[in-house]
PDB file of N, CA and C in Angstrom:
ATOM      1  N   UNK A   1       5.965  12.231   2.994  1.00  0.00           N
ATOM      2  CA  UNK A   1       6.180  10.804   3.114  1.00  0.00           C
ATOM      3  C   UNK A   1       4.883  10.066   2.752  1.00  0.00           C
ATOM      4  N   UNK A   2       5.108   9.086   2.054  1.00  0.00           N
ATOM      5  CA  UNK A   2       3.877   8.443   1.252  1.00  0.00           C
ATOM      6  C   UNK A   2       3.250   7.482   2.613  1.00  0.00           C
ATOM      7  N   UNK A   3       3.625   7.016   3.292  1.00  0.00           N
ATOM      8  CA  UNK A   3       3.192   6.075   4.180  1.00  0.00           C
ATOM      9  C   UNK A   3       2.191   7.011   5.319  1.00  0.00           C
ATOM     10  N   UNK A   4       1.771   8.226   5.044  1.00  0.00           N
ATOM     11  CA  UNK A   4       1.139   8.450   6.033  1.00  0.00           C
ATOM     12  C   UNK A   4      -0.408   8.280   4.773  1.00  0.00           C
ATOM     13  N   UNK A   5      -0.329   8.208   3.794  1.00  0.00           N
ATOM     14  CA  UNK A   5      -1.602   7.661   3.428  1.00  0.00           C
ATOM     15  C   UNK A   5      -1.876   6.540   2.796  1.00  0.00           C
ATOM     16  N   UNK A   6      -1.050   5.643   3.161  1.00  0.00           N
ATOM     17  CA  UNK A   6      -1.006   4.242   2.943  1.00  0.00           C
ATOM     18  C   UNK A   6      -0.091   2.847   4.062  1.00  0.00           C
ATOM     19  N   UNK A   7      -1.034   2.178   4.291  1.00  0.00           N
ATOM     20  CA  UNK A   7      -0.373   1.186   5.702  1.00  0.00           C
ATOM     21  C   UNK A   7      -0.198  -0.448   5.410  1.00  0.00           C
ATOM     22  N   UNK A   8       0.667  -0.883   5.674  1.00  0.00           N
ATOM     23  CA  UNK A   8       0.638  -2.320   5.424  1.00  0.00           C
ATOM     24  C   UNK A   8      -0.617  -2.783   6.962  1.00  0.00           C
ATOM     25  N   UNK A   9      -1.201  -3.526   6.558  1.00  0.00           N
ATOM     26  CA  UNK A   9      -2.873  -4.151   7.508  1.00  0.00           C
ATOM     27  C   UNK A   9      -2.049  -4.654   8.919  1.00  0.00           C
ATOM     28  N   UNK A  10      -2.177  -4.296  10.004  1.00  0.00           N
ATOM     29  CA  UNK A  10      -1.435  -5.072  11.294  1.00  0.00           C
ATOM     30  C   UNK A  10      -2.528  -5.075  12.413  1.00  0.00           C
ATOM     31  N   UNK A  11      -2.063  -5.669  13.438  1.00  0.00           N
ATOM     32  CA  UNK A  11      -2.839  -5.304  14.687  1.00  0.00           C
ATOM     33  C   UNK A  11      -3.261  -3.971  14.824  1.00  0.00           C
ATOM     34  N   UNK A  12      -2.388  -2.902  14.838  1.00  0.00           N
ATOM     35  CA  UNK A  12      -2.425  -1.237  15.216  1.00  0.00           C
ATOM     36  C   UNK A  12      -3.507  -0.527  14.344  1.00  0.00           C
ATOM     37  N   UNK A  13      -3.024  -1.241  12.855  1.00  0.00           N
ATOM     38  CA  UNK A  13      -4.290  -0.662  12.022  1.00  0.00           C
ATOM     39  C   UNK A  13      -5.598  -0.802  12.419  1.00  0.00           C
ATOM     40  N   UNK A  14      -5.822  -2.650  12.203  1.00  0.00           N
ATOM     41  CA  UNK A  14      -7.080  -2.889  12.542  1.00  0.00           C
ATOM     42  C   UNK A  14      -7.933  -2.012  13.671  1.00  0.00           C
ATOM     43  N   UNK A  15      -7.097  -2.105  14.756  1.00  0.00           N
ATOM     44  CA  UNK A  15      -7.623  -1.134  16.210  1.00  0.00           C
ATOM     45  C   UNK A  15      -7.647  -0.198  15.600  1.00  0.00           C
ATOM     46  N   UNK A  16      -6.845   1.079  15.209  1.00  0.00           N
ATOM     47  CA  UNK A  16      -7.495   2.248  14.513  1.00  0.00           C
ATOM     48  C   UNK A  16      -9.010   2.473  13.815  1.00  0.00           C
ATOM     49  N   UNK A  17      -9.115   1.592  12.786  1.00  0.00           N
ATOM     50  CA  UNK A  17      -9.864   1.144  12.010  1.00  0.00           C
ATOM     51  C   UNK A  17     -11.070   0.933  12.908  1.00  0.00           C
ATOM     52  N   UNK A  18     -10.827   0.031  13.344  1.00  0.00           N
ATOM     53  CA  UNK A  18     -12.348  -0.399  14.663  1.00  0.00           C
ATOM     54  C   UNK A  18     -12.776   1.155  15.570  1.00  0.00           C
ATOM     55  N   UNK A  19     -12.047   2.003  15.670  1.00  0.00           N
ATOM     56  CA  UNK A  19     -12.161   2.612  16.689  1.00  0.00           C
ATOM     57  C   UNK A  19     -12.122   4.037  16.321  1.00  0.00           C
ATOM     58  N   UNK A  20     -11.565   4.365  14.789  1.00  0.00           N
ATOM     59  CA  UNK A  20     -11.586   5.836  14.479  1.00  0.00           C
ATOM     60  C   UNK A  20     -12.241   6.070  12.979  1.00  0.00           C
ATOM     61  N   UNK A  21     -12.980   4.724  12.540  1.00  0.00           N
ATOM     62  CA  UNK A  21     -13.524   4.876  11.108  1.00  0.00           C
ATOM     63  C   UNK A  21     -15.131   4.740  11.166  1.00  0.00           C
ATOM     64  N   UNK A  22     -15.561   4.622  10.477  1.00  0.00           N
ATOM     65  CA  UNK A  22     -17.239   3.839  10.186  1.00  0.00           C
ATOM     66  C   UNK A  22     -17.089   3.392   8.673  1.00  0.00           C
ATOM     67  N   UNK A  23     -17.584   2.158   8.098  1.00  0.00           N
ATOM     68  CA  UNK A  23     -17.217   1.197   7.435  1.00  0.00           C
ATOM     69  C   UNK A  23     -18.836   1.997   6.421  1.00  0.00           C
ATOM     70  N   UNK A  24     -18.507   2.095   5.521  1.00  0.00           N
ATOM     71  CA  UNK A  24     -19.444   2.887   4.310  1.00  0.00           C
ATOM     72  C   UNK A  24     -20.334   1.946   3.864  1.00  0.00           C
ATOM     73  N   UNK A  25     -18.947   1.223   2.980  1.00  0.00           N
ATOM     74  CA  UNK A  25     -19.262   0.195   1.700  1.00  0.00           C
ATOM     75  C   UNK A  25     -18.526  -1.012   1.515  1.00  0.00           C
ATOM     76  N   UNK A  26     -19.403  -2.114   0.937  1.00  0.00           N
ATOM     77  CA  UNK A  26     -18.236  -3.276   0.837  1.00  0.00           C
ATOM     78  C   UNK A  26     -18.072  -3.203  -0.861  1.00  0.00           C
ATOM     79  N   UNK A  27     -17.371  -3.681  -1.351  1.00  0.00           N
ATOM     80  CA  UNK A  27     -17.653  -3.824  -2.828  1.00  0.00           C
ATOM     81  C   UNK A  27     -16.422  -4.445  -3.672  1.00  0.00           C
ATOM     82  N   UNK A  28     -16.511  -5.210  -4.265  1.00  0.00           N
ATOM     83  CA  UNK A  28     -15.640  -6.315  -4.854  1.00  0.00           C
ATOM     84  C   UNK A  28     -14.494  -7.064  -3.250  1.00  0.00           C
ATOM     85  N   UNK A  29     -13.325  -6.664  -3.838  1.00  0.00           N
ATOM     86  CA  UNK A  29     -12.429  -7.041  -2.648  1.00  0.00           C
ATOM     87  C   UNK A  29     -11.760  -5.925  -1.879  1.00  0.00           C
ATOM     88  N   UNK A  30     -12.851  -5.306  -1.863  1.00  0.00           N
ATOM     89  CA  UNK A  30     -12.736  -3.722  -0.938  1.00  0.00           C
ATOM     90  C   UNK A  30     -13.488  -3.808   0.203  1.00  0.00           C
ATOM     91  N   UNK A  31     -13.346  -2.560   1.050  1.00  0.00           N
ATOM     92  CA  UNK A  31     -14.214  -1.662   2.248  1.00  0.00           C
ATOM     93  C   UNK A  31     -14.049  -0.468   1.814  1.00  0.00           C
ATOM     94  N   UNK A  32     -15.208   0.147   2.063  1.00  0.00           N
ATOM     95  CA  UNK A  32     -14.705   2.158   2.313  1.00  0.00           C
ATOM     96  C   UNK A  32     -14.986   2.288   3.518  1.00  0.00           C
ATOM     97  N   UNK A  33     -13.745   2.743   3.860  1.00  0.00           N
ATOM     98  CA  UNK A  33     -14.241   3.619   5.398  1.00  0.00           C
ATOM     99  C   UNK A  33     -14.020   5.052   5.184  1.00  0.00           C
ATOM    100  N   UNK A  34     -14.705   5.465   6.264  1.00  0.00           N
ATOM    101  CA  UNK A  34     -14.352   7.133   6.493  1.00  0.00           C
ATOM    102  C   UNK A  34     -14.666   7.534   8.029  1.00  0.00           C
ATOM    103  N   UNK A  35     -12.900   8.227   7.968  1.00  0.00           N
ATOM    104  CA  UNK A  35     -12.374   8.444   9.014  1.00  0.00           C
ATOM    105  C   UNK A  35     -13.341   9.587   9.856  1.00  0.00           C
ATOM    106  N   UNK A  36     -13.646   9.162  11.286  1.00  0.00           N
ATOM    107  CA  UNK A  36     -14.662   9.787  12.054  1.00  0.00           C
ATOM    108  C   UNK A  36     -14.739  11.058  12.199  1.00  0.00           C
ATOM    109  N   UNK A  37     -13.204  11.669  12.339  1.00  0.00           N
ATOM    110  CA  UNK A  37     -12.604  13.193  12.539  1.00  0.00           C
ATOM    111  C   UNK A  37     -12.525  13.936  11.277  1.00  0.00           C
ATOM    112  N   UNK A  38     -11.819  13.376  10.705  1.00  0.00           N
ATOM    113  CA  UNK A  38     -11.554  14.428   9.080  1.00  0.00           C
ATOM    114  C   UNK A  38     -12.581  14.155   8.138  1.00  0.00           C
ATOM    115  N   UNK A  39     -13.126  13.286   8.341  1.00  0.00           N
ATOM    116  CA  UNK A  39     -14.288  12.776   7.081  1.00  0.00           C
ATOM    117  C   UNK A  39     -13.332  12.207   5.744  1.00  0.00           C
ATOM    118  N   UNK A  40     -12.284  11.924   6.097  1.00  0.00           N
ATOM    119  CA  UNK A  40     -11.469  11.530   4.910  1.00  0.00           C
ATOM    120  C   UNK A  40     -11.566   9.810   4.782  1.00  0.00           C
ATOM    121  N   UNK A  41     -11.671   9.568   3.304  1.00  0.00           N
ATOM    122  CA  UNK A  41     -12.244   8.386   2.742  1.00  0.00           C
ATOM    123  C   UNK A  41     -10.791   7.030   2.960  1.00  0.00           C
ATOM    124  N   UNK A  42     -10.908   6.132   2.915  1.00  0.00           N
ATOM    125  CA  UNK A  42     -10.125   4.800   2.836  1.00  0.00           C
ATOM    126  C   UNK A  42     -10.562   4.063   2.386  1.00  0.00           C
ATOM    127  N   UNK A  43      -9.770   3.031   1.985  1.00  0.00           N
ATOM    128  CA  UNK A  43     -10.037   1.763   0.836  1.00  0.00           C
ATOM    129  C   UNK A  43      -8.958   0.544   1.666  1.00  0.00           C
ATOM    130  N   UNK A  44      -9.943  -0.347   1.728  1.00  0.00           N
ATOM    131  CA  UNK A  44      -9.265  -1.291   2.721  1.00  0.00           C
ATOM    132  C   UNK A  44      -9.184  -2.405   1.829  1.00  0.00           C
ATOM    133  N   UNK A  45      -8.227  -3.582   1.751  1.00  0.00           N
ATOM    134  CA  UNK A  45      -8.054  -4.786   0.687  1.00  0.00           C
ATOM    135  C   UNK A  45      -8.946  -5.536   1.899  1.00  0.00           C
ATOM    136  N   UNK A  46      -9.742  -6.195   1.428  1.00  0.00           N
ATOM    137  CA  UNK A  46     -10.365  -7.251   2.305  1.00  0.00           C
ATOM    138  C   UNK A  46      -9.071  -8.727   1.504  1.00  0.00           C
ATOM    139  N   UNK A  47      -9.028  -9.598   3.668  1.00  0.00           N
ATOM    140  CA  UNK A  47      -8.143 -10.494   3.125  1.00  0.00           C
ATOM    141  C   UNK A  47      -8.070 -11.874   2.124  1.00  0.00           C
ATOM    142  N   UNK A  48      -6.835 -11.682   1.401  1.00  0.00           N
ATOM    143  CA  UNK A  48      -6.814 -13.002   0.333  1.00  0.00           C
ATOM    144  C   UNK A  48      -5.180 -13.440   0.688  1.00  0.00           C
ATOM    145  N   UNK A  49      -5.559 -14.769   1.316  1.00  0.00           N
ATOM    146  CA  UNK A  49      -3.999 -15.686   1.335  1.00  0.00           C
ATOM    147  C   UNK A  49      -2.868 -15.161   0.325  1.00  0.00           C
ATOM    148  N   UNK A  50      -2.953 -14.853  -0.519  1.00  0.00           N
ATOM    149  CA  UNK A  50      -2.086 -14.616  -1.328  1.00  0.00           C
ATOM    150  C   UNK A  50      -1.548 -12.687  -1.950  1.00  0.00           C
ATOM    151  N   UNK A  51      -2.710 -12.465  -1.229  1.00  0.00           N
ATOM    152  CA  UNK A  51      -2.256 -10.610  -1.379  1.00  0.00           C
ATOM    153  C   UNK A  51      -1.994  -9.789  -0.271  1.00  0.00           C
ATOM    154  N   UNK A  52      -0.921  -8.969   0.167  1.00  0.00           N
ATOM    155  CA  UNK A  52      -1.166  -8.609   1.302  1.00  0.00           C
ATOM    156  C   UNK A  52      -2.045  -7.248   1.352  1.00  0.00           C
ATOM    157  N   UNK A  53      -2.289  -7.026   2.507  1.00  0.00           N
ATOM    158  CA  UNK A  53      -2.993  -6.118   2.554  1.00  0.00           C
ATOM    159  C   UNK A  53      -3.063  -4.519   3.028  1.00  0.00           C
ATOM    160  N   UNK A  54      -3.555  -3.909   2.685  1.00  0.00           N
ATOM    161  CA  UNK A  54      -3.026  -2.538   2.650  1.00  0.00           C
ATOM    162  C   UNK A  54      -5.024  -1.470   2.966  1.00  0.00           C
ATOM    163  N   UNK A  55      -4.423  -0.645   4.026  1.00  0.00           N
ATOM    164  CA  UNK A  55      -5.151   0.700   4.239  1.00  0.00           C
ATOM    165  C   UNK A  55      -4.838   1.593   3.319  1.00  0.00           C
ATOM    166  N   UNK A  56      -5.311   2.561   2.616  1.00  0.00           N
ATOM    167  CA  UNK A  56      -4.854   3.664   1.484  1.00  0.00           C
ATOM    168  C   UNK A  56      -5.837   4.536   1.338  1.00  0.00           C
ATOM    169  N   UNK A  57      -5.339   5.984   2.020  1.00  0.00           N
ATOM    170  CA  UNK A  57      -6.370   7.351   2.101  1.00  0.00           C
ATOM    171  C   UNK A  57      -6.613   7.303   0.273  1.00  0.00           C
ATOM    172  N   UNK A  58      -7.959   7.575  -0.143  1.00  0.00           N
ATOM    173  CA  UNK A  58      -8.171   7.754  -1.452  1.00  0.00           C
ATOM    174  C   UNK A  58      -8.149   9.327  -1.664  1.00  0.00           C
ATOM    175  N   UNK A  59      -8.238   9.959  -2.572  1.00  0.00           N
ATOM    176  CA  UNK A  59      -8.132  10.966  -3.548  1.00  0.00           C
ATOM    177  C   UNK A  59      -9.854  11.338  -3.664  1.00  0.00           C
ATOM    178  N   UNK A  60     -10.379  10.543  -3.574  1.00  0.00           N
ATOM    179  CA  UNK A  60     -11.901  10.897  -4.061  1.00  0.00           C
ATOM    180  C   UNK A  60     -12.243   9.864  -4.173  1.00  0.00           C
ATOM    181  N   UNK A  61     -13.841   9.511  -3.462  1.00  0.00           N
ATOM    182  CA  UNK A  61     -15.053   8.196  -3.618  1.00  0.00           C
ATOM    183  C   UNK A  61     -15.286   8.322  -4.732  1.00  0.00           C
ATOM    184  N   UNK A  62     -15.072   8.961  -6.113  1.00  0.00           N
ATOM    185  CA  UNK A  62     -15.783   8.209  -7.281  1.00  0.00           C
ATOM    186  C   UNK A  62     -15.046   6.923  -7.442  1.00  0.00           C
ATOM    187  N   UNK A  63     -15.580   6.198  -7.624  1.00  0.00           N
ATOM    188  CA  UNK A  63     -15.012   5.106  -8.431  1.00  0.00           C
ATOM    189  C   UNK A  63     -13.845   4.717  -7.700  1.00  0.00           C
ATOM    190  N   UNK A  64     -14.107   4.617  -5.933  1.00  0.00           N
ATOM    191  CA  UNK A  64     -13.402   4.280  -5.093  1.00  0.00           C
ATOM    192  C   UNK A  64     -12.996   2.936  -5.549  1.00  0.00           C
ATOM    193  N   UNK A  65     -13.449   1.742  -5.930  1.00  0.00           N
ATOM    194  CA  UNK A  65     -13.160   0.208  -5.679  1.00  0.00           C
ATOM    195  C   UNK A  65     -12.016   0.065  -7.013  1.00  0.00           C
ATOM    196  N   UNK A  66     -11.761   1.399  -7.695  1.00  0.00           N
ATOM    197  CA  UNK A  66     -10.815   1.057  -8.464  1.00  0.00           C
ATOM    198  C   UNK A  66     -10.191   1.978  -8.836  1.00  0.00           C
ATOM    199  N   UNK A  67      -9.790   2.618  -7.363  1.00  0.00           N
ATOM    200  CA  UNK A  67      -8.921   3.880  -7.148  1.00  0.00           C
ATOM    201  C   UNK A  67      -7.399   2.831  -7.667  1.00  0.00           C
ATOM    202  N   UNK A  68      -6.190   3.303  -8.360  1.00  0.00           N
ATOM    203  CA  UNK A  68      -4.997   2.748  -9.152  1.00  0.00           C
ATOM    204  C   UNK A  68      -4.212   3.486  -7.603  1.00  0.00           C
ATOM    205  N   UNK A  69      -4.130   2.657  -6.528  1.00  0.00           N
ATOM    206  CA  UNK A  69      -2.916   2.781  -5.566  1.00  0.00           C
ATOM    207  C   UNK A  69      -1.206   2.105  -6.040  1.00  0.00           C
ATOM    208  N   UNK A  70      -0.996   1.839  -7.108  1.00  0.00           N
ATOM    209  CA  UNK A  70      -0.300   1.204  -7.414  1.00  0.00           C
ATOM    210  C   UNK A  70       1.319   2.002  -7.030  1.00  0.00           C
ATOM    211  N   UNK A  71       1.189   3.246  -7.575  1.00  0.00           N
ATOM    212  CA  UNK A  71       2.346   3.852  -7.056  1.00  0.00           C
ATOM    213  C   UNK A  71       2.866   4.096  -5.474  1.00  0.00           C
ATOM    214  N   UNK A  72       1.349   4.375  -5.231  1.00  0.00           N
ATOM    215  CA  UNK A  72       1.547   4.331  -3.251  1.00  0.00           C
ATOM    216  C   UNK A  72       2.328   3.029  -2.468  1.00  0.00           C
ATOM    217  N   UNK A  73       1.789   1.878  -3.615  1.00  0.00           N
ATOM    218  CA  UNK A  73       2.107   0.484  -2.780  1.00  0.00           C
ATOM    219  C   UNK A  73       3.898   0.184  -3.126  1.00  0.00           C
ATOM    220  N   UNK A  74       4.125   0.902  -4.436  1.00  0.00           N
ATOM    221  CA  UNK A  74       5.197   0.803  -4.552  1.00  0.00           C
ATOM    222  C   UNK A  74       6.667   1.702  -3.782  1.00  0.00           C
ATOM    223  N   UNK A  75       5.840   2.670  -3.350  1.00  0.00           N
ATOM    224  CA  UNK A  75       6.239   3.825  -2.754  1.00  0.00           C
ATOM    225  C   UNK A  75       6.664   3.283  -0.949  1.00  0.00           C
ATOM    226  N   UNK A  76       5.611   2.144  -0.564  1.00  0.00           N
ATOM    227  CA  UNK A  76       5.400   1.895   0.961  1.00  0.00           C
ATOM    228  C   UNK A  76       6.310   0.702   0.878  1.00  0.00           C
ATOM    229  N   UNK A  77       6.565  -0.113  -0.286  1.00  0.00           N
ATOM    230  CA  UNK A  77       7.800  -1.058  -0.249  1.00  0.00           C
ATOM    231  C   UNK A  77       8.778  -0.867  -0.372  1.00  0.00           C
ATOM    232  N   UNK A  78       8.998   0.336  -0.726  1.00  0.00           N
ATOM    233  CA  UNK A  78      10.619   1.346  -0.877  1.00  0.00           C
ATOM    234  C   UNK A  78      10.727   1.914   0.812  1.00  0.00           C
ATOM    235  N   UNK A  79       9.900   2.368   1.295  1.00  0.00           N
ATOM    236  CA  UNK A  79       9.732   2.798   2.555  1.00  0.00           C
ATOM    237  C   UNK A  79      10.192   1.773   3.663  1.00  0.00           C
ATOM    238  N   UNK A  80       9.105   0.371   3.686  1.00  0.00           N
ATOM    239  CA  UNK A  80       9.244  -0.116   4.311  1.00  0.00           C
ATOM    240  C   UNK A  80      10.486  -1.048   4.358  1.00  0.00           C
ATOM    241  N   UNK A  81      11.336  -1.058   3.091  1.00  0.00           N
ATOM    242  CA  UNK A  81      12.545  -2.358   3.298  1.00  0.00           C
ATOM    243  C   UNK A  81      13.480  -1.542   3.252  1.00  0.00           C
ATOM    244  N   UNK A  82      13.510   0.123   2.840  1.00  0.00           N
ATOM    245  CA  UNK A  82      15.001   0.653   2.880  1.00  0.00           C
ATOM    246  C   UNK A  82      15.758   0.413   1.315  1.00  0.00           C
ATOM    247  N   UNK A  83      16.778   1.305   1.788  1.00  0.00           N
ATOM    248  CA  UNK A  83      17.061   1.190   0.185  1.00  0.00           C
ATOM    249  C   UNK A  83      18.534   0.956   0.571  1.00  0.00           C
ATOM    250  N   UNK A  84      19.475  -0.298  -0.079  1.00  0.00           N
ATOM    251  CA  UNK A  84      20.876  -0.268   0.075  1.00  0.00           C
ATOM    252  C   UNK A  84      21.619   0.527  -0.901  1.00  0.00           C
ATOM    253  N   UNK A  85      23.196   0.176  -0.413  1.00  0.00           N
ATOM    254  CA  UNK A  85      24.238   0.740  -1.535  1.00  0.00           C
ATOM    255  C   UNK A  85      23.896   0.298  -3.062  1.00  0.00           C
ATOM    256  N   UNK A  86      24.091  -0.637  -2.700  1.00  0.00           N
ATOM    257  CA  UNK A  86      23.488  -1.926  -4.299  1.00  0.00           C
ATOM    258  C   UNK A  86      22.725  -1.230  -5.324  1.00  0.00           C
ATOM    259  N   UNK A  87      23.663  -1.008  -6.711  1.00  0.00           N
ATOM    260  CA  UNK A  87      22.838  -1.094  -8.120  1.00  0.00           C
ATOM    261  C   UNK A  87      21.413  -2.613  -8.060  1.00  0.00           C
ATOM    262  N   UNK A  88      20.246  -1.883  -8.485  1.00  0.00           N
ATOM    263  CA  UNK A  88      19.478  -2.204  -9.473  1.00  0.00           C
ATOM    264  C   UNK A  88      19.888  -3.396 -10.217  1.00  0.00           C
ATOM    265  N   UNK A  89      20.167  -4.703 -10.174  1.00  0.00           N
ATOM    266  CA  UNK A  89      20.172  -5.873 -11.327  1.00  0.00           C
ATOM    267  C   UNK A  89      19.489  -5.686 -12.121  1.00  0.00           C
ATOM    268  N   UNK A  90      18.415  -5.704 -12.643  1.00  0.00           N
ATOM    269  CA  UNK A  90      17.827  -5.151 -13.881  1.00  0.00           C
ATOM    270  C   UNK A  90      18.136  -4.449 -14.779  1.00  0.00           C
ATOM    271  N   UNK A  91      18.332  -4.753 -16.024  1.00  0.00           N
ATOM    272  CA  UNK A  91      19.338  -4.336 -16.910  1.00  0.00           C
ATOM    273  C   UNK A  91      18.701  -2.896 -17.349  1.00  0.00           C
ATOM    274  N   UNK A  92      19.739  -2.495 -17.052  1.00  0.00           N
ATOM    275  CA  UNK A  92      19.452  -0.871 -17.791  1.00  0.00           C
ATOM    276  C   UNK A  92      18.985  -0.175 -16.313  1.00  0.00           C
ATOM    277  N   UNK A  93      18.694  -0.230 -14.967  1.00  0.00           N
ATOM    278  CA  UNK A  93      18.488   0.090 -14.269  1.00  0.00           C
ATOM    279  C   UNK A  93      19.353   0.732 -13.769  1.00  0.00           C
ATOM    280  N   UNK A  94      19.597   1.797 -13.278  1.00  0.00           N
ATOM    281  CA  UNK A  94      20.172   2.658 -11.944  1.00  0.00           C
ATOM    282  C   UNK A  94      19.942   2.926 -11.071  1.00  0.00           C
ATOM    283  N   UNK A  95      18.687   2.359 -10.850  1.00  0.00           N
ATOM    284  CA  UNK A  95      18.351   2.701  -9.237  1.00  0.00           C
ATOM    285  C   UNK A  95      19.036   2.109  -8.599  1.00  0.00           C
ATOM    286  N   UNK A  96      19.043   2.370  -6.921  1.00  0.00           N
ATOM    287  CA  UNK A  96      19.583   1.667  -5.972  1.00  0.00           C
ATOM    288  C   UNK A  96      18.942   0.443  -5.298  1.00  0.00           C
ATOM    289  N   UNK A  97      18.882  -1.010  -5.190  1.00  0.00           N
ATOM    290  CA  UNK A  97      18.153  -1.819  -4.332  1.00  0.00           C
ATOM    291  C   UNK A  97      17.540  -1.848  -3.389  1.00  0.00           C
ATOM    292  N   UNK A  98      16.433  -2.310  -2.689  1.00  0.00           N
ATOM    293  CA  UNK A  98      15.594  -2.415  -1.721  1.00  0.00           C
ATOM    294  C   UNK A  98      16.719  -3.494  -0.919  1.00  0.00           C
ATOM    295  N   UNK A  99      16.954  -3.124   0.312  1.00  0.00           N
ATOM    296  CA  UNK A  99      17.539  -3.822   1.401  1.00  0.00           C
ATOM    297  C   UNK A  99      17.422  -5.632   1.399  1.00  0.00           C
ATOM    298  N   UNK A 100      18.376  -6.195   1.382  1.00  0.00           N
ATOM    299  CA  UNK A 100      18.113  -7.435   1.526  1.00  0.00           C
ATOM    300  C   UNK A 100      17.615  -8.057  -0.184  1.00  0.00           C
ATOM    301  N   UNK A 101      17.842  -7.435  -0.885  1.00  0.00           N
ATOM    302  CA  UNK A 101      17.094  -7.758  -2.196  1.00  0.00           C
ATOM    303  C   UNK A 101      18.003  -7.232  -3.688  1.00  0.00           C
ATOM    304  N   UNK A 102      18.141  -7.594  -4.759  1.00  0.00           N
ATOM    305  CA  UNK A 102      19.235  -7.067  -5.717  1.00  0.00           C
ATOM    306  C   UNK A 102      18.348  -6.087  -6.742  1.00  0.00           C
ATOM    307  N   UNK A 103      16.963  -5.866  -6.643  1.00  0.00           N
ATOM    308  CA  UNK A 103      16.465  -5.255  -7.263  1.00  0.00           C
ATOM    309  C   UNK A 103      15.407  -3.719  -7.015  1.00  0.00           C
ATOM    310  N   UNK A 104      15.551  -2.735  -7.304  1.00  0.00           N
ATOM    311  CA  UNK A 104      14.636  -1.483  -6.534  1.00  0.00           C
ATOM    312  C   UNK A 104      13.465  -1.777  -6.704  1.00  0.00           C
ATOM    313  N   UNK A 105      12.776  -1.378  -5.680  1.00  0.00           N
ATOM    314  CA  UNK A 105      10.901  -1.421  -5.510  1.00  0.00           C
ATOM    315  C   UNK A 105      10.496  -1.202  -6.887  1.00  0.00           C
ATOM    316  N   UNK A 106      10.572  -0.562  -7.845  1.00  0.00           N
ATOM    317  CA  UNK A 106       9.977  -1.135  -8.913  1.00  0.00           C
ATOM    318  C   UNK A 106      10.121  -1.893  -9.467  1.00  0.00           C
ATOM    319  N   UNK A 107      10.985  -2.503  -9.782  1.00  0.00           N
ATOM    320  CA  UNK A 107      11.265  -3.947 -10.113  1.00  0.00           C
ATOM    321  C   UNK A 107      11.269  -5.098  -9.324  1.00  0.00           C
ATOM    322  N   UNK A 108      11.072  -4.984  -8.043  1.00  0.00           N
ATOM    323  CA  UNK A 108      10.738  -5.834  -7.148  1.00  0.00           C
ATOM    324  C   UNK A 108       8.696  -6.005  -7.253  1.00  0.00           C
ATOM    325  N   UNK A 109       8.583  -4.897  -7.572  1.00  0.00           N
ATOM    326  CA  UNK A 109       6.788  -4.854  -7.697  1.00  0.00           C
ATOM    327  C   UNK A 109       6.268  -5.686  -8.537  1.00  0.00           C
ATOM    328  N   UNK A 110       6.800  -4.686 -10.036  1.00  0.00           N
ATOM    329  CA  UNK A 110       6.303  -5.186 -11.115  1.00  0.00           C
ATOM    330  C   UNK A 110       6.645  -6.404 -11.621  1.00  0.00           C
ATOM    331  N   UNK A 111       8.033  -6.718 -11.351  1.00  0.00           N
ATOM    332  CA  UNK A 111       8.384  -7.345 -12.098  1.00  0.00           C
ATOM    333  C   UNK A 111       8.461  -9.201 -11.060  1.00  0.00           C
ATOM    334  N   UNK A 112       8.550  -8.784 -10.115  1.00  0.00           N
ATOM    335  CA  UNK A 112       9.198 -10.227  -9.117  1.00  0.00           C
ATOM    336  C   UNK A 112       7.423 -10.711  -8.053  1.00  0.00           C
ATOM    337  N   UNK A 113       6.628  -9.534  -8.313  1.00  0.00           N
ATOM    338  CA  UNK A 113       5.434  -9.832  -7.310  1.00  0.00           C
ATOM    339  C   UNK A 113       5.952  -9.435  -5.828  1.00  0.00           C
ATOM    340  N   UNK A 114       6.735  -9.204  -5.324  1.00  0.00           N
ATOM    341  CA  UNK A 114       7.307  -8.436  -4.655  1.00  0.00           C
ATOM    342  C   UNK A 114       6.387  -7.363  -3.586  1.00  0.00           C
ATOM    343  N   UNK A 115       5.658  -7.700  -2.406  1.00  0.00           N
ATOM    344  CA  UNK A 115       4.546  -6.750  -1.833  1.00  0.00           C
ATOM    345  C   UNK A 115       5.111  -6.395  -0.873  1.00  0.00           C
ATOM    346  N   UNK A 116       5.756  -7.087   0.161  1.00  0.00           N
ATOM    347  CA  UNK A 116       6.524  -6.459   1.374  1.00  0.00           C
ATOM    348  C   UNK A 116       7.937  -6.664   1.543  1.00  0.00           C
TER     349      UNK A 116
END
């Protein structure tokens, strides 16, 4: 399940965060943390009114501030809204829809701006 290395930002996180990380690096519209126990790395969105925000275990600190989470985020909006009976509106599509919505998490991503 993709959501255990990627989190939409809430109260629960933050407290995690405060309490089980140490904060590395700041850099563009990032943080690195790394987790106290495993030594495993994170990439935190520092907040912008208009983006939401997301925790995401990285793969490797090179070139952390522009680690491509893009599939993860798309992966945690399929997760988080559910998927209905409902065809895909998007032409040529077969996927099934994200709950409450006529189009699947990828086309809700890419195409509509679509974050939660």
């Amino acid at each position: 399940m993709q959501s255990q290395n990627i989190f939409y930002i809430d109260e629960v996180i933050l407290r995690k965060i405060e309490t089980e990380f140490d904060l590395i690096e700041k850099k563009s519209w990032y943080s690195l943390y790394q987790n106290k126990d495993d030594k495993s790395f994170w990439r935190f969105d520092e907040w912008d009114k208009y983006q939401v925000q997301i925790f995401v275990k990285l793969e490797s600190i090179e070139n952390w501030s522009e680690y491509n989470d893009k599939d993860l985020r798309i992966n945690l909006l399929k997760e988080h809204r559910g998927l209905s009976q409902e065809k895909c509106k998007w032409q040529n599509c077969h996927k099934k829809a994200l709950n409450n919505l006529v189009f699947c998490e990828l086309h809700a991503y890419t195409e509509m701006g679509i974050r939660k």
